[in-house]
C-alpha atoms as a PDB file:
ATOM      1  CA  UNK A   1     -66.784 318.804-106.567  1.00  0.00           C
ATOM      2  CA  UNK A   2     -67.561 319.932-103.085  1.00  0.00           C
ATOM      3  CA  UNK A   3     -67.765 323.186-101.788  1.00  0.00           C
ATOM      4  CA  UNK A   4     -68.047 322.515 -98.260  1.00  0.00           C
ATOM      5  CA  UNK A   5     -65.520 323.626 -95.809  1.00  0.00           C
ATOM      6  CA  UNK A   6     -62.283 320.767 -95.584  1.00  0.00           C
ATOM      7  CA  UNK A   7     -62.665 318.881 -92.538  1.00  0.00           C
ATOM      8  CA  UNK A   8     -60.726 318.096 -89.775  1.00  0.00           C
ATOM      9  CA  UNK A   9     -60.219 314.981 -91.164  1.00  0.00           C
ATOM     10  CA  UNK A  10     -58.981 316.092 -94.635  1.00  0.00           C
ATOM     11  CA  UNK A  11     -56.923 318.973 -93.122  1.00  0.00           C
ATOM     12  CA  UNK A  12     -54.790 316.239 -91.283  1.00  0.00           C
ATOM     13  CA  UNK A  13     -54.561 314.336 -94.105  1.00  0.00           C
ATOM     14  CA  UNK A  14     -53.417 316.453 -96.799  1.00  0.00           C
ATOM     15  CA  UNK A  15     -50.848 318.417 -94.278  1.00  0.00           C
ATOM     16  CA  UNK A  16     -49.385 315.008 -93.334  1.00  0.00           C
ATOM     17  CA  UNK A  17     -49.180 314.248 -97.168  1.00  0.00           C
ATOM     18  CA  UNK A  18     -47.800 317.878 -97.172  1.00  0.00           C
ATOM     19  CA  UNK A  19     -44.875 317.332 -94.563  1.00  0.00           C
ATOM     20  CA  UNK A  20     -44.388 313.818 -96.536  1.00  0.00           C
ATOM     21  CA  UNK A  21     -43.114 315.296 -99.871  1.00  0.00           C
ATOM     22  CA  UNK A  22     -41.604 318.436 -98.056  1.00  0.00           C
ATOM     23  CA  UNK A  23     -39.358 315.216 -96.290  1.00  0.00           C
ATOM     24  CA  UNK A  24     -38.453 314.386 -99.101  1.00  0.00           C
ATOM     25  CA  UNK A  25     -37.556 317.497-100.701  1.00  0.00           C
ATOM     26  CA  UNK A  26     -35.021 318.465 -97.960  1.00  0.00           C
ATOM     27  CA  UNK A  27     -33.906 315.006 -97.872  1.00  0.00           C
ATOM     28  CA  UNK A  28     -33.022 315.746-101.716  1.00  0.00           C
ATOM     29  CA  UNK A  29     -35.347 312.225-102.467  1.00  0.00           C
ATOM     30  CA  UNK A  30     -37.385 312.467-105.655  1.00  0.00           C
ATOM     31  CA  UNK A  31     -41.324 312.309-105.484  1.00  0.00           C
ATOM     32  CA  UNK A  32     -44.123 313.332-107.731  1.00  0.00           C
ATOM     33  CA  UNK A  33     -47.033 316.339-106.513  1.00  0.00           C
ATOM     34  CA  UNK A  34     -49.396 314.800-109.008  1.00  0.00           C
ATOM     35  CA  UNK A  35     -48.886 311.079-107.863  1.00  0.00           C
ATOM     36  CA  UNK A  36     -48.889 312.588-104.178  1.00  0.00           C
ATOM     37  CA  UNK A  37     -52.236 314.447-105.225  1.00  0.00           C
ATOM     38  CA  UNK A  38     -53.865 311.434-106.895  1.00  0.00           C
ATOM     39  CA  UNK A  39     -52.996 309.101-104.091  1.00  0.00           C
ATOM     40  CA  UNK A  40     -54.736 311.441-101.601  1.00  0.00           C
ATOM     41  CA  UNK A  41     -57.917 312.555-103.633  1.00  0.00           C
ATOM     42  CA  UNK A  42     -59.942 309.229-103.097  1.00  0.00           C
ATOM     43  CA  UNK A  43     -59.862 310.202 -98.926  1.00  0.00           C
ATOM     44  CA  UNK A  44     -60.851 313.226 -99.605  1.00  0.00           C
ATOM     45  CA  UNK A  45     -64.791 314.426-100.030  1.00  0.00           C
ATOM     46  CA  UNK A  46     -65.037 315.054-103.528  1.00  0.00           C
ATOM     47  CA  UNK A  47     -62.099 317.565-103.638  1.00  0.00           C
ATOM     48  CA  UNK A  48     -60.777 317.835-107.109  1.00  0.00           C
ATOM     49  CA  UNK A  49     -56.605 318.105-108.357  1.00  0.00           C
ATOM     50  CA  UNK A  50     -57.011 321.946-108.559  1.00  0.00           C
ATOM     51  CA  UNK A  51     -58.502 321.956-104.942  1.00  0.00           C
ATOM     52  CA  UNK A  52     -55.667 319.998-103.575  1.00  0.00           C
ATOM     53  CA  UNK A  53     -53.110 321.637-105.496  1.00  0.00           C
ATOM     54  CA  UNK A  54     -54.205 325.026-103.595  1.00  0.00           C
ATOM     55  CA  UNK A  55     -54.558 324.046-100.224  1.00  0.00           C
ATOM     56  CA  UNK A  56     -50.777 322.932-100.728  1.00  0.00           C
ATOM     57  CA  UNK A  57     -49.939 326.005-101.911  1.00  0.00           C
ATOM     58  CA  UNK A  58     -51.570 327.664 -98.768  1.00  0.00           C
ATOM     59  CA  UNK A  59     -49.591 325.656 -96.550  1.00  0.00           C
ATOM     60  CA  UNK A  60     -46.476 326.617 -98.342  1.00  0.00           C
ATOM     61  CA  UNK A  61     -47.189 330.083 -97.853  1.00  0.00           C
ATOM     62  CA  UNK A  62     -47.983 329.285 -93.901  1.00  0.00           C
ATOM     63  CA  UNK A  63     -44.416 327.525 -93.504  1.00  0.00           C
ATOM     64  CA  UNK A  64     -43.197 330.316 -95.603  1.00  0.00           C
ATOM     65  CA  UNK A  65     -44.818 332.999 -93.314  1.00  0.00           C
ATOM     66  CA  UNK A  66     -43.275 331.726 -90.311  1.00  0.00           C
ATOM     67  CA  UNK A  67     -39.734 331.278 -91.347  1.00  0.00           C
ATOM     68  CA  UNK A  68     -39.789 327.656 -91.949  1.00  0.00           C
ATOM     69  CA  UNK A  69     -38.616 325.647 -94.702  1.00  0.00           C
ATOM     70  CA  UNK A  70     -41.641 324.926 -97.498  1.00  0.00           C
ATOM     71  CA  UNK A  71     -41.912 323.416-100.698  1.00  0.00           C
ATOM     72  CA  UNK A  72     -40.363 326.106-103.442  1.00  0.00           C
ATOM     73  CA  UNK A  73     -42.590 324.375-106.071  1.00  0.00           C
ATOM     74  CA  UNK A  74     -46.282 325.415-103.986  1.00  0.00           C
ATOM     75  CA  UNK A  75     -45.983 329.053-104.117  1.00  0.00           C
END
């Protein structure tokens, strides 16, 4: 797993996956944060479930910070 700093790259992707699910949350649809996570882990450089499952957590507690809405299941 890597250890290295996220990327540019990885950062947009995984907030964009992020804003994706949190769509769909206010939008009352139904999606999956592990299908979500698996489908995003092969662009990613060597990240691993836990990995991704933090950094979403992280940008919860951003949106969270700054008074916007956020995923209630990523605290």
């Amino acid at each position: 797993m890597s250890s290295d700093p996220w990327s540019d790259a990885e950062n947009d992707l995984i907030v964009a996956d992020y804003f994706a699910m949190l769509a769909d949350d206010l939008a009352g649809r139904r999606y999956s944060k592990s299908a979500h996570r698996r489908a995003l882990l092969p662009n990613l450089a060597a990240r691993s479930e836990a990995a991704v499952e933090f950094k979403h957590q992280n940008i919860s507690a951003v949106l969270k910070a700054l008074g916007e809405d956020w995923i209630p299941g990523y605290k």
